[in-house]
Protein backbone atom coordinates (compact mmCIF):
# COMPACT_ATOMS: atom_id res chain seq x y z
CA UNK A 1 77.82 17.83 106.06
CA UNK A 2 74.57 17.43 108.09
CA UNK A 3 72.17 19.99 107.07
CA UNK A 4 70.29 20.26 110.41
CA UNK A 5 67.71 22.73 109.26
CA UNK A 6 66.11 19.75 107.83
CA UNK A 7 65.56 17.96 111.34
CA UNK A 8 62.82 18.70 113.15
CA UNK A 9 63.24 20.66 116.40
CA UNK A 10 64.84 18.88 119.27
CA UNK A 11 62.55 17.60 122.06
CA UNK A 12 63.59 17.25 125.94
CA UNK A 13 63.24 14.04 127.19
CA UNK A 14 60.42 13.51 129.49
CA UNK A 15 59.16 16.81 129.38
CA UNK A 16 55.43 16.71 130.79
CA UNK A 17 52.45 17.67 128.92
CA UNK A 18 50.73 19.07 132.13
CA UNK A 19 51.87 20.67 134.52
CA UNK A 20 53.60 18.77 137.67
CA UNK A 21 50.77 18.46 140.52
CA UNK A 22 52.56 18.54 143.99
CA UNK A 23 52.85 15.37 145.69
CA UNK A 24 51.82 16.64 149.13
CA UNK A 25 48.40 18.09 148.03
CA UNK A 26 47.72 15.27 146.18
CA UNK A 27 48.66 12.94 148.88
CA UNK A 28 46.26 15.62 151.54
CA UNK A 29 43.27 15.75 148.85
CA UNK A 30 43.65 11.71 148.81
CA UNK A 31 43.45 11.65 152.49
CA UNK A 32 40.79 13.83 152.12
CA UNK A 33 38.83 11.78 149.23
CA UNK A 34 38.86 8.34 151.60
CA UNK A 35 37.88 10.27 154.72
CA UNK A 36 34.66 11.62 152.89
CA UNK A 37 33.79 8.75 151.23
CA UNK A 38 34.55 5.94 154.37
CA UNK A 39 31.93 8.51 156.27
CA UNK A 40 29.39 8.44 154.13
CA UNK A 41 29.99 5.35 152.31
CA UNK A 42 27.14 3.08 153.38
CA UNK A 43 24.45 6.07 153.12
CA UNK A 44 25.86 6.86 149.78
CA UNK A 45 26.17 3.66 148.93
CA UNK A 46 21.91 2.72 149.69
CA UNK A 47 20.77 5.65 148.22
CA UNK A 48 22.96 4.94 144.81
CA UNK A 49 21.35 1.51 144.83
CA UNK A 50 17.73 2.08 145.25
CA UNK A 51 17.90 4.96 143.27
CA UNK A 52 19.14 2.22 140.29
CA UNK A 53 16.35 1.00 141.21
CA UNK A 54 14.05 3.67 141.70
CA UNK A 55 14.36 4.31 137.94
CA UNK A 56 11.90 1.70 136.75
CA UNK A 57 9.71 2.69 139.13
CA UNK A 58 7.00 3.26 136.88
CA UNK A 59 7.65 0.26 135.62
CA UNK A 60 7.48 -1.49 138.94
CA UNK A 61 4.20 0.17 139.34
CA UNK A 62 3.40 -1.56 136.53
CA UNK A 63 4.47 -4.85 137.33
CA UNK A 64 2.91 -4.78 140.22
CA UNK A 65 -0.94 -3.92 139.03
CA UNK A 66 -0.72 -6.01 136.04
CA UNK A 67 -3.93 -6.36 135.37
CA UNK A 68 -4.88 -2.44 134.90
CA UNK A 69 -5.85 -2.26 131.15
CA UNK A 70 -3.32 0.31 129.54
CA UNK A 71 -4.65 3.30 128.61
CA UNK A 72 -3.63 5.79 125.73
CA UNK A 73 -5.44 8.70 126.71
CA UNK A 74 -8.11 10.19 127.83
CA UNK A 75 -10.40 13.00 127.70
CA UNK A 76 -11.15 15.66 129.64
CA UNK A 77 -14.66 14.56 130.34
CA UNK A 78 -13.62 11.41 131.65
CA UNK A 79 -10.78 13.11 134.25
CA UNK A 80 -13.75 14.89 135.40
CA UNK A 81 -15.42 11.66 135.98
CA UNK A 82 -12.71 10.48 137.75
CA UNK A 83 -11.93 13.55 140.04
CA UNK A 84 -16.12 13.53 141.13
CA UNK A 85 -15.91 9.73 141.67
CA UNK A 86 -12.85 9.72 143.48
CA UNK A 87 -14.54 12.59 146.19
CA UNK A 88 -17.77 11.08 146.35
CA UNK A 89 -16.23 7.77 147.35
CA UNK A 90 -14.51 9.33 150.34
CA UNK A 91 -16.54 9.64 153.43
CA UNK A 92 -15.04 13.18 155.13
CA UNK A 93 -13.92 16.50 153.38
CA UNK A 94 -11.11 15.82 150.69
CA UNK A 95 -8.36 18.70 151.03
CA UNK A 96 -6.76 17.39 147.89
CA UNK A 97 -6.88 15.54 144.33
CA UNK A 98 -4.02 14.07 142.45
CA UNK A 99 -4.11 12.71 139.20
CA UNK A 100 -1.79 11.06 136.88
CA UNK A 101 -3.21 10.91 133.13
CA UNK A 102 -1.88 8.12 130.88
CA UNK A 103 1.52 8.44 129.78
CA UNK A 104 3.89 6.34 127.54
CA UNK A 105 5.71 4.85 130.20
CA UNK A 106 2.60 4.61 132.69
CA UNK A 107 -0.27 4.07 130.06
CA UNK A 108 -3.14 4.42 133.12
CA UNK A 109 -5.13 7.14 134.79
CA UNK A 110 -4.73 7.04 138.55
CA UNK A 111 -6.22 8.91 141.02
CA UNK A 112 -5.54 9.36 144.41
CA UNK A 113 -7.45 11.30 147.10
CA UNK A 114 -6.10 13.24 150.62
CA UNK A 115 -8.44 12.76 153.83
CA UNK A 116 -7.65 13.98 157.20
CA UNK A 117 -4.15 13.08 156.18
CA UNK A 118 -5.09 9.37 154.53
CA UNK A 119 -4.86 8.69 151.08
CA UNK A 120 -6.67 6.51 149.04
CA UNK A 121 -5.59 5.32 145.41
CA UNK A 122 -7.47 4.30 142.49
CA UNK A 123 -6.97 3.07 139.13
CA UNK A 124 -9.52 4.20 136.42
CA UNK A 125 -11.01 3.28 132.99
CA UNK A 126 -10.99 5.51 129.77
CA UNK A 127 -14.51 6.38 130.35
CA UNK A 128 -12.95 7.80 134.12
CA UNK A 129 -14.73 5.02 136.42
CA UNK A 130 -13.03 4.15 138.95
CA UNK A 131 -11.82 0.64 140.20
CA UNK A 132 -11.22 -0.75 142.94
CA UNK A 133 -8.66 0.63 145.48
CA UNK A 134 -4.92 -0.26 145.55
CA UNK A 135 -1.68 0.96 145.69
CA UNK A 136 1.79 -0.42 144.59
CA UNK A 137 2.71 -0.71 147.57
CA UNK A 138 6.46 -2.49 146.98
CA UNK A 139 7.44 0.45 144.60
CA UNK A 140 5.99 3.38 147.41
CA UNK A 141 8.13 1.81 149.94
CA UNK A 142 11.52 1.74 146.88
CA UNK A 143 10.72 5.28 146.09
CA UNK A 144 10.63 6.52 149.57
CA UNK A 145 13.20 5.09 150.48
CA UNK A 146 15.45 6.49 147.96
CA UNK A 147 14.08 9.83 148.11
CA UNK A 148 13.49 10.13 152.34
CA UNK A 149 14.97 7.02 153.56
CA UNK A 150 11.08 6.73 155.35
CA UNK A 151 11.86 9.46 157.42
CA UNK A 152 9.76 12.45 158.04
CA UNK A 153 9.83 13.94 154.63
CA UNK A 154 12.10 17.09 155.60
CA UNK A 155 14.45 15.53 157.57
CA UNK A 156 14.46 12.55 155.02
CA UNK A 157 15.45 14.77 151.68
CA UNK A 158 17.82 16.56 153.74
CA UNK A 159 19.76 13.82 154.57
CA UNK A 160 19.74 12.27 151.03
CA UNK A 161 20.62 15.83 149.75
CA UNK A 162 23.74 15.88 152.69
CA UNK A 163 24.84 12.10 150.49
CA UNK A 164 24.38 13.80 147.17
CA UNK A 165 26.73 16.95 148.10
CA UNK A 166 29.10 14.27 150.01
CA UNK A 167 29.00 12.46 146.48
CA UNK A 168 29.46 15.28 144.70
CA UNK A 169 32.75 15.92 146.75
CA UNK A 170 33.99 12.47 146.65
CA UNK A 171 33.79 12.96 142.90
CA UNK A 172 35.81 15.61 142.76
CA UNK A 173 38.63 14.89 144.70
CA UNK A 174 38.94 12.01 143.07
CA UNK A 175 39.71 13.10 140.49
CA UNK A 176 42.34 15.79 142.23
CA UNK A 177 43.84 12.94 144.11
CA UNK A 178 44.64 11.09 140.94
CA UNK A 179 46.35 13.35 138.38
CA UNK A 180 46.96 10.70 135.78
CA UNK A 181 42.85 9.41 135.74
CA UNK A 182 42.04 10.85 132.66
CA UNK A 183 45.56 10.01 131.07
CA UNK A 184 45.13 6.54 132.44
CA UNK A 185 41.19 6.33 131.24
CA UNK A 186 42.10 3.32 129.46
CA UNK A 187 44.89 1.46 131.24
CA UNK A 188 43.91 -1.74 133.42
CA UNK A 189 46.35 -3.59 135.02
CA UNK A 190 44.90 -7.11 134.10
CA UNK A 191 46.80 -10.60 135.67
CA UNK A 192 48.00 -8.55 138.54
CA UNK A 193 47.31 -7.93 142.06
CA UNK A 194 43.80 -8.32 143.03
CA UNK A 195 43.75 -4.57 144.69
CA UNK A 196 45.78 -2.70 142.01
CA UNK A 197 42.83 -4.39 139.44
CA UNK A 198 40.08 -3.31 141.85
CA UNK A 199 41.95 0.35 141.92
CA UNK A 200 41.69 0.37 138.06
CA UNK A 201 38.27 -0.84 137.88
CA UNK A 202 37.31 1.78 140.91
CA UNK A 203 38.98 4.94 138.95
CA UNK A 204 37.92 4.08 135.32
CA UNK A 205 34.26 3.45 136.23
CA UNK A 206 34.64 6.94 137.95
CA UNK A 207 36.11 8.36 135.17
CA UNK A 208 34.08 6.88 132.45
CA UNK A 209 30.79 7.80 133.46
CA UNK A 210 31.81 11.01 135.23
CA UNK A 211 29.30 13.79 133.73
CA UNK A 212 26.46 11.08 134.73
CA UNK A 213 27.97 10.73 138.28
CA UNK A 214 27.73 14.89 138.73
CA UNK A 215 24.67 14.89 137.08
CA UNK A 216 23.29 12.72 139.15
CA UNK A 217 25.26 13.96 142.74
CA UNK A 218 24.57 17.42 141.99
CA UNK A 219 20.54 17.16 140.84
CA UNK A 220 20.35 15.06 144.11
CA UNK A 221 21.85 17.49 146.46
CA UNK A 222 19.41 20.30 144.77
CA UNK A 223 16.36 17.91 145.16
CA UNK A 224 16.80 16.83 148.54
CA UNK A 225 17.90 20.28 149.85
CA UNK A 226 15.44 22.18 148.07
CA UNK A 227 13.46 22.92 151.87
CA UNK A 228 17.02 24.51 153.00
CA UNK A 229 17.67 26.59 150.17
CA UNK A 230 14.65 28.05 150.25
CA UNK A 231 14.58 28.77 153.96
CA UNK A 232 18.09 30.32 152.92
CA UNK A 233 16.39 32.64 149.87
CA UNK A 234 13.33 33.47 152.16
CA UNK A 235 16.15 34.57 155.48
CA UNK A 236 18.03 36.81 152.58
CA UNK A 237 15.00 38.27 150.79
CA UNK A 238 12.06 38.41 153.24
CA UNK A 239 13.14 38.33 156.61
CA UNK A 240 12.72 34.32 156.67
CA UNK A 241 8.88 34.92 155.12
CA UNK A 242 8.88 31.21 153.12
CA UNK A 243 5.49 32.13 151.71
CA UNK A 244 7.15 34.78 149.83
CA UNK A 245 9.80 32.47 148.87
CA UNK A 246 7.18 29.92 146.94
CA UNK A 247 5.68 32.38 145.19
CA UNK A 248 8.63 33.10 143.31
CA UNK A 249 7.60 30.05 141.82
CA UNK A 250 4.11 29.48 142.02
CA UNK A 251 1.37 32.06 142.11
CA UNK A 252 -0.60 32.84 145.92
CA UNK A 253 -4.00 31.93 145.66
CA UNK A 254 -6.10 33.54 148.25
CA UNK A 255 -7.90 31.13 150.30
CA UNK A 256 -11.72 30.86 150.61
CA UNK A 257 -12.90 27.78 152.75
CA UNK A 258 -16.77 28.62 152.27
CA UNK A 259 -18.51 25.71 151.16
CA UNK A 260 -18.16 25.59 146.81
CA UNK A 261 -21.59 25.03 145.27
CA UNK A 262 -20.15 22.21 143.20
CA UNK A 263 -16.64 20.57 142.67
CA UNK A 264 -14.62 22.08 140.37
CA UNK A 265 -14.90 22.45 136.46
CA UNK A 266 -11.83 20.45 135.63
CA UNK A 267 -12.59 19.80 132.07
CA UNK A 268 -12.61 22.95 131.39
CA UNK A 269 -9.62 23.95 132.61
CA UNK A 270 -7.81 21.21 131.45
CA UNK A 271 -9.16 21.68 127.74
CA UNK A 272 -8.32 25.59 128.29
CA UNK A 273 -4.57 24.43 129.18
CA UNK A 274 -4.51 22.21 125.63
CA UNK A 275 -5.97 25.34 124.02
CA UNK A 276 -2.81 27.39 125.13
CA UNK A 277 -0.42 24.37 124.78
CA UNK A 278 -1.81 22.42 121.68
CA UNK A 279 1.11 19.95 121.18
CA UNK A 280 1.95 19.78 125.05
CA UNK A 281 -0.06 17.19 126.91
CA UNK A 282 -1.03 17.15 130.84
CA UNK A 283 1.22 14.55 132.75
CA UNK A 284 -0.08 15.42 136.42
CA UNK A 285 -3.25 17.44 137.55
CA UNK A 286 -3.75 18.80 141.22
CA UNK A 287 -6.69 19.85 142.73
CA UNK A 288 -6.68 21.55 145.70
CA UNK A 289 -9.64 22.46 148.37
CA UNK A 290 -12.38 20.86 145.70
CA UNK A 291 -15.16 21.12 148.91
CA UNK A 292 -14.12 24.59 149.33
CA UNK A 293 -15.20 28.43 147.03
CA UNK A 294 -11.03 28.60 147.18
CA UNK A 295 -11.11 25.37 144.89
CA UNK A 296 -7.85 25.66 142.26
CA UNK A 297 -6.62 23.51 139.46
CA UNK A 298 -2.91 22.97 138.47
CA UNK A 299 -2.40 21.38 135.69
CA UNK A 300 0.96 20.40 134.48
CA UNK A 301 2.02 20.46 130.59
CA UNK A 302 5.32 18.37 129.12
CA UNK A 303 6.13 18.76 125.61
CA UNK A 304 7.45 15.60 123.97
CA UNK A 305 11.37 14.57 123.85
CA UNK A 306 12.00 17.58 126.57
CA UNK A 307 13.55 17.02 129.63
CA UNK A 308 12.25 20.21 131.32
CA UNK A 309 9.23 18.19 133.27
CA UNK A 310 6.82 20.66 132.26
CA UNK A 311 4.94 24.04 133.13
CA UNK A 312 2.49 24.44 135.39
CA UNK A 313 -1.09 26.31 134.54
CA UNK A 314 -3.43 27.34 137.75
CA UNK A 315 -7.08 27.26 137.29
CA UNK A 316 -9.69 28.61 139.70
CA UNK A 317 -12.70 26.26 140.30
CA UNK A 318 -14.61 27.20 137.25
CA UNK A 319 -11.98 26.77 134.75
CA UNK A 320 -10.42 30.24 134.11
CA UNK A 321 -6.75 30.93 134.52
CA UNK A 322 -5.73 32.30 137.42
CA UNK A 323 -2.14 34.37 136.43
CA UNK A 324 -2.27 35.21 133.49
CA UNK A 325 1.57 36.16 133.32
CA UNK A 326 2.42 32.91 133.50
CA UNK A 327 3.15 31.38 130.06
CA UNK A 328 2.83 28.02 128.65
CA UNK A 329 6.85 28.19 127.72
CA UNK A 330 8.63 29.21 131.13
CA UNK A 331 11.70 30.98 131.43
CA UNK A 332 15.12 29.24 132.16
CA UNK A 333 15.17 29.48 135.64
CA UNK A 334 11.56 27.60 135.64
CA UNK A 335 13.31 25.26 133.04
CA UNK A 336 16.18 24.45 135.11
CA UNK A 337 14.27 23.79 138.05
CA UNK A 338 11.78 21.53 136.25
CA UNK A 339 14.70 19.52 134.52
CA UNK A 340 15.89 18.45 137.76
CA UNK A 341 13.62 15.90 138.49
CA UNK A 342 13.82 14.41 135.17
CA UNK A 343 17.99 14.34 134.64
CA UNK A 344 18.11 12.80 138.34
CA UNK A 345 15.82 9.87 137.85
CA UNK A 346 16.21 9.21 133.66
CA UNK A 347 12.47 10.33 132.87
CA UNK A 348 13.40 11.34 129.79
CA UNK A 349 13.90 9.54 126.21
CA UNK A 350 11.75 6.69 126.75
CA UNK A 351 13.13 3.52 127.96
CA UNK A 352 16.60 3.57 126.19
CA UNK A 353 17.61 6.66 128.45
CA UNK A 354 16.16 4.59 131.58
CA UNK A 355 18.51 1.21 130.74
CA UNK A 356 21.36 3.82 130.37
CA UNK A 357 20.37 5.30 133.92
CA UNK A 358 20.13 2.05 135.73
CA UNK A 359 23.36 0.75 133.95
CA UNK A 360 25.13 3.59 134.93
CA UNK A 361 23.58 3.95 138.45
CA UNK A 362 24.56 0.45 139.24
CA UNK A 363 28.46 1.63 137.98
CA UNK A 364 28.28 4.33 140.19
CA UNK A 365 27.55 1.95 143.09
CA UNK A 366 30.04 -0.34 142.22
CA UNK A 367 32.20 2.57 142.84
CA UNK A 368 30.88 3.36 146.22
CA UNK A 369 31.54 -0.23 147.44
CA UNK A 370 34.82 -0.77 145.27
CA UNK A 371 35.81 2.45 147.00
CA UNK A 372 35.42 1.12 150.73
CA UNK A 373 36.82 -2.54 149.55
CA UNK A 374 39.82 -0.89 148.41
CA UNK A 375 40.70 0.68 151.42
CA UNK A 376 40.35 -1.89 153.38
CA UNK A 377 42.48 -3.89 151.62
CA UNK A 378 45.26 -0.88 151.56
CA UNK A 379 44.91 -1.53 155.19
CA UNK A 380 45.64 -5.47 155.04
CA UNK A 381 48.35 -4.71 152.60
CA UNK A 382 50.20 -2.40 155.40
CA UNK A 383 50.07 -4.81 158.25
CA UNK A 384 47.10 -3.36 160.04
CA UNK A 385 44.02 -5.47 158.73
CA UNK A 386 40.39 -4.59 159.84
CA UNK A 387 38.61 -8.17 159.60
CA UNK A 388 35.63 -7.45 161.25
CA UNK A 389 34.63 -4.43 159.05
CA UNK A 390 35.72 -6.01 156.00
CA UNK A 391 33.03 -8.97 156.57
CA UNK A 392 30.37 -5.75 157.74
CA UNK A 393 31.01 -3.91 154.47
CA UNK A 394 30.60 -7.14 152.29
CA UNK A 395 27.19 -7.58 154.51
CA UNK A 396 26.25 -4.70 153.85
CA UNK A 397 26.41 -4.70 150.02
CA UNK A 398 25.01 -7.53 149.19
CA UNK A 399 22.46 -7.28 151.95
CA UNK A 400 20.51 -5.19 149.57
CA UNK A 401 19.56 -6.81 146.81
CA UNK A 402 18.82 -9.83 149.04
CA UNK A 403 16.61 -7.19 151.34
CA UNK A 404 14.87 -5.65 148.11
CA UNK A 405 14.10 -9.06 146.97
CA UNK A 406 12.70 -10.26 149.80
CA UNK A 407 10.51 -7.35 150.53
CA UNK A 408 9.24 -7.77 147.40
CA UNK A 409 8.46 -11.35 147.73
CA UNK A 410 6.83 -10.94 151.42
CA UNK A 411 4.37 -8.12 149.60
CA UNK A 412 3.24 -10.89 146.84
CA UNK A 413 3.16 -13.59 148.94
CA UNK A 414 1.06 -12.05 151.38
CA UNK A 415 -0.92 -10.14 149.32
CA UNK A 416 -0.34 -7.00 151.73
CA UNK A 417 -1.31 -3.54 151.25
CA UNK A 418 0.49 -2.43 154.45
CA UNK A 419 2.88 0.10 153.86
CA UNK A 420 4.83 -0.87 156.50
CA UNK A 421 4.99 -4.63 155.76
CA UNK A 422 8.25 -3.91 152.82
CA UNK A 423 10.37 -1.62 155.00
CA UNK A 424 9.85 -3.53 157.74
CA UNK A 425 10.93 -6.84 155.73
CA UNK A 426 13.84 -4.74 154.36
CA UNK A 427 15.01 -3.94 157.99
CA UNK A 428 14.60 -7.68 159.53
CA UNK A 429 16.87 -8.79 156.17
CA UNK A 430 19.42 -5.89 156.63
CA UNK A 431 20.03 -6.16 159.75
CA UNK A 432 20.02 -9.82 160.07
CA UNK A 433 22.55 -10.08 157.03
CA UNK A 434 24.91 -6.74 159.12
CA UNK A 435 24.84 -9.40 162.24
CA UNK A 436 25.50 -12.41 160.74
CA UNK A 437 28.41 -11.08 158.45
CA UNK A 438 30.73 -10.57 161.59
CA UNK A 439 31.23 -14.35 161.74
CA UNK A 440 31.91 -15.34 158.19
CA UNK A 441 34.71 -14.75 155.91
CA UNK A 442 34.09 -12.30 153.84
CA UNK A 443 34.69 -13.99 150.50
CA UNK A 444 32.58 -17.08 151.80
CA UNK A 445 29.92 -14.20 152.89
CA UNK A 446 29.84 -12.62 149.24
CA UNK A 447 29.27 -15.88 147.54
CA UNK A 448 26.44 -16.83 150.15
CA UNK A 449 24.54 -13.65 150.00
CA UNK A 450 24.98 -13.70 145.70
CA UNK A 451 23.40 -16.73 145.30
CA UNK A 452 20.79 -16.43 147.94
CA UNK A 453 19.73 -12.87 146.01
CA UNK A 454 19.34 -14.98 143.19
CA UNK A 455 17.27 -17.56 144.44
CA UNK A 456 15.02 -15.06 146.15
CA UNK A 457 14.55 -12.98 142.85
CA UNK A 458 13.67 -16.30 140.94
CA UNK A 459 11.04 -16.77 143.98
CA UNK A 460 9.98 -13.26 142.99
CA UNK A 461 8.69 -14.02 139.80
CA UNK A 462 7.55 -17.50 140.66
CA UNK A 463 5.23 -15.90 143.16
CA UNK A 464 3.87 -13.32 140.39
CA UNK A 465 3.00 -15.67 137.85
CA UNK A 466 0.99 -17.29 140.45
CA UNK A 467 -0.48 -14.70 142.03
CA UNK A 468 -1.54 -13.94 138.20
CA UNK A 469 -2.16 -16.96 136.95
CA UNK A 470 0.07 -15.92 134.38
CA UNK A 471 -2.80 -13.43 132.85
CA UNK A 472 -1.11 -10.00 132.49
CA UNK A 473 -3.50 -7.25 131.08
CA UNK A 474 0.13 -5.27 130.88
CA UNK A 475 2.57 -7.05 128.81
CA UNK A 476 5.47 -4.89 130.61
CA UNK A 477 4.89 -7.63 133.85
CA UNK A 478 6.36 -10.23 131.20
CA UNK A 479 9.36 -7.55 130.46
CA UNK A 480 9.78 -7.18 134.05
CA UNK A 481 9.78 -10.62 134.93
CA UNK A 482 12.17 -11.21 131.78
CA UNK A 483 14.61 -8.74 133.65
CA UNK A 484 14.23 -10.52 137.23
CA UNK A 485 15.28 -13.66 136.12
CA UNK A 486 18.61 -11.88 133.77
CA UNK A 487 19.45 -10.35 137.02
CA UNK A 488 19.02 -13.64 139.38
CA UNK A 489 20.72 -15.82 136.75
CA UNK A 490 23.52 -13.11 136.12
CA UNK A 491 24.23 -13.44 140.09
CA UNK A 492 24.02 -17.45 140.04
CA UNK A 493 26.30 -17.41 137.37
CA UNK A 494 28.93 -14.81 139.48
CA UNK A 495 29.05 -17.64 141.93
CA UNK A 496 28.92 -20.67 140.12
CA UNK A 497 30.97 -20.00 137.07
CA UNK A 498 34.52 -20.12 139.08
CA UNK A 499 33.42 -23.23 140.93
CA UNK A 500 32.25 -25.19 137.55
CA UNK A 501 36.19 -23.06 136.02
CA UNK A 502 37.93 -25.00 139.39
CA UNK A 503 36.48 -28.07 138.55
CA UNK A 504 36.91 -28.38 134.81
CA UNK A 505 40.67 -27.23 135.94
CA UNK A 506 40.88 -30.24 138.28
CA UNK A 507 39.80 -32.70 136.41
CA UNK A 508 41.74 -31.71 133.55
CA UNK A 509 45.13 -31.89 135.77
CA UNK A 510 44.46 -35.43 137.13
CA UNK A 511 43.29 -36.29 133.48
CA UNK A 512 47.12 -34.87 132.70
CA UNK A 513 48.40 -37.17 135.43
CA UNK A 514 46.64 -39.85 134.12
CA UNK A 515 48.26 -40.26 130.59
């Protein structure tokens, strides 16, 4: 006979792992998911791009003053030659001083000065002389726009915060409305219908890169509504006193607007903040009120390979600290809060972390617009098409990196320092592409707008080495050119590659019917 206690157990047949998730919420959290995400989608969608963007923004800067000599450091003598320069230059009271010591990724002291509300920039040597004055003005107007959407600055982050939570949300009832994502992490359905591929590609590029997406969602929403959460805190703790509320996190320094006797000792507070942070180095330095007695010095320190962006030291105008219960090492609440700028934008780990962030940014985009696409086609597939919008969306996706490009090229071309020259190119494009889509077919539309992107980035870089005569003091114009031209040629090649596949196909079948 059989000796069963030799088999192994008897399993049911089709018994689930996980539990069974009913098929009415999933179907309402679906619903749910695609109402979100269709009313937010193209906000969501242009703030996910330009913040791709926005994370070589330092390098932008870069490319576009490449003739600034880089800079490794430099001493605190010389920042005080910079700071004295910078106020003497300006021709009414300075309220403020901001400057930006050499770092790895931005190897050049910048200064920039606040005067009756207009703000001048300057680049300076080691020895802290100043240059002459200019701005980059093409990566202001990508910045801003990521981070205010050039909108009053308030009103701006709050909106961008609003996408961030609304991404957030889509993220995670996504994943509720598709039980099986994680099971199903690695299953495309390749040689199939176009939409069920684009469905695959849409959940596993969720999927894949989810901790990034809410990372990125959720240090967004905190960013952006930073204003309303503290108007929130101050309302709960001190009867809506905001004042109170900032100076849980930075000291109150009592103001004095008598005339100061001379400008402010910033080398010696800065060398007092190495003294209490000897292997931290300052990455930003504020001065406030330098024509004032009130005068005060902030100078931020980072530590190496942290992501925390650093603590903050306040100086009065002669160089002594001002709260002296404030540590060099803050405490995790000041730790969280300065990691959030950093783990948003990728300003951490050098330039490896950065290619990760844009790679991944750009995926998360592709998810935004895949997202839309997909329900539109749903749509098509059910008998009750939507045309029109499908042509808008497809305008309005590729619109962009057309728009950015052209901005861009407008600034060079022109030579213009306007601020409002790039936005305003970026509008005329955007809107121009939005109106125009409505009358072409949206496949047609996307092949149009590809290759015209990638013509106008190869202009890009024409225009630059021109404008430079091909003379960079800053090799990272070459690496930034490099990338330009990948990025055109990888679009060129989107469009062209199934035409040249159709052709080599044709004229293989008549070769066929030939012989």
């Amino acid at each position: 006979m059989k000796d069963n206690r030799l088999d192994p157990a008897p399993k049911k047949a089709g018994k689930p792992i996980w539990p069974k998730v009913p098929a009415g919420f999933v179907r309402s959290v679906l619903a749910g998911h695609s109402a979100l995400g269709l009313a937010f989608a193209a906000l969501i969608y242009l703030v996910c791009f330009s913040g791709s963007v926005a994370v070589f923004a330092r390098e932008f800067q870069r490319w576009e003053q490449p003739n600034a000599t880089p800079i490794a450091a430099v001493t605190p003598a010389a920042l005080q030659t910079a700071m004295e320069q910078a106020i003497a230059r300006s021709s009414t009271t300075v309220e403020h001083v901001r400057i930006l010591p050499p770092t790895p990724d931005l190897p050049r002291l910048t200064v920039s000065t606040d005067a009756d509300g207009v703000e001048h920039t300057c680049a300076a040597d080691a020895a802290g002389r100043l240059g002459d004055e200019g701005e980059a003005v093409w990566t202001e107007f990508m910045v801003l726009l990521h981070t205010a959407l050039h909108l009053p600055r308030a009103w701006g982050g709050f909106v961008v915060g609003l996408a961030g939570v609304a991404l957030l949300s889509s993220l995670i009832s996504g994943v509720l409305a598709h039980p099986r994502v994680f099971k199903d992490a690695f299953h495309l359905r390749w040689g199939g219908a176009k939409r069920l591929q684009e469905a695959d590609l849409h959940n596993r590029a969720g999927v894949w890169a989810l901790p990034f997406h809410v990372i990125v969602s959720l240090t967004g929403a905190l960013l952006g509504l930073s204003t309303l959460i503290v108007g929130i805190l101050a309302l709960a703790m001190f009867q809506g006193d905001t004042s109170k509320a900032y100076a849980l996190f930075v000291p109150v320094i009592p103001d004095d607007p008598r005339p100061a006797v001379a400008p402010p000792d910033l080398a010696a507070a800065v060398e007092a903040a190495q003294r209490l942070a000897p292997d931290a180095r300052p990455t930003f330095i504020s001065i406030e009120h330098p024509a004032e007695q009130g005068q005060t010095v902030m100078v931020n320190l980072a530590r190496p390979n942290r992501v925390a962006a650093g603590s903050s030291l306040y100086f009065d105008g002669q160089g002594r600290l001002l709260d002296i219960s404030r540590t060099t090492e803050p405490n995790l609440g000041q730790k969280i809060l300065a990691s959030l700028g950093p783990l948003h934008f990728g300003w951490f780990g050098g330039i490896v972390v950065k290619l990760a962030y844009g790679l991944l940014g750009l995926a998360l985009t592709a998810v935004t617009a895949s997202g839309v696409a997909i329900w539109l086609a749903r749509r098509r597939d059910k008998g009750r098409p939507a045309p029109r919008w499908e042509r808008i969306w497809i305008g309005a996706v590729w619109s962009q990196p057309l728009a950015f490009a052209a901005s861009a090229l407008i600034v060079l071309a022109l030579s213009s320092t306007a601020a409002s020259t790039p936005l305003l190119v970026w509008g005329l494009v955007t809107g121009t592409t939005l109106g125009l889509s409505v009358w072409v077919e949206p496949a047609r539309l996307s092949r149009i707008l590809r290759l015209v992107s990638a013509v106008a980035l190869g202009l890009v870089v024409l225009t630059h080495l021109l404008r430079q005569g091909a003379h960079y003091e800053d090799s990272a114009a070459w690496a930034m050119n490099g990338a330009l031209i990948a990025i055109a040629a990888l679009l060129a090649w989107t469009v062209l590659r199934p035409a040249i596949r159709r052709t080599s196909q044709a004229a293989t079948a008549e070769q066929t019917r030939a012989t």
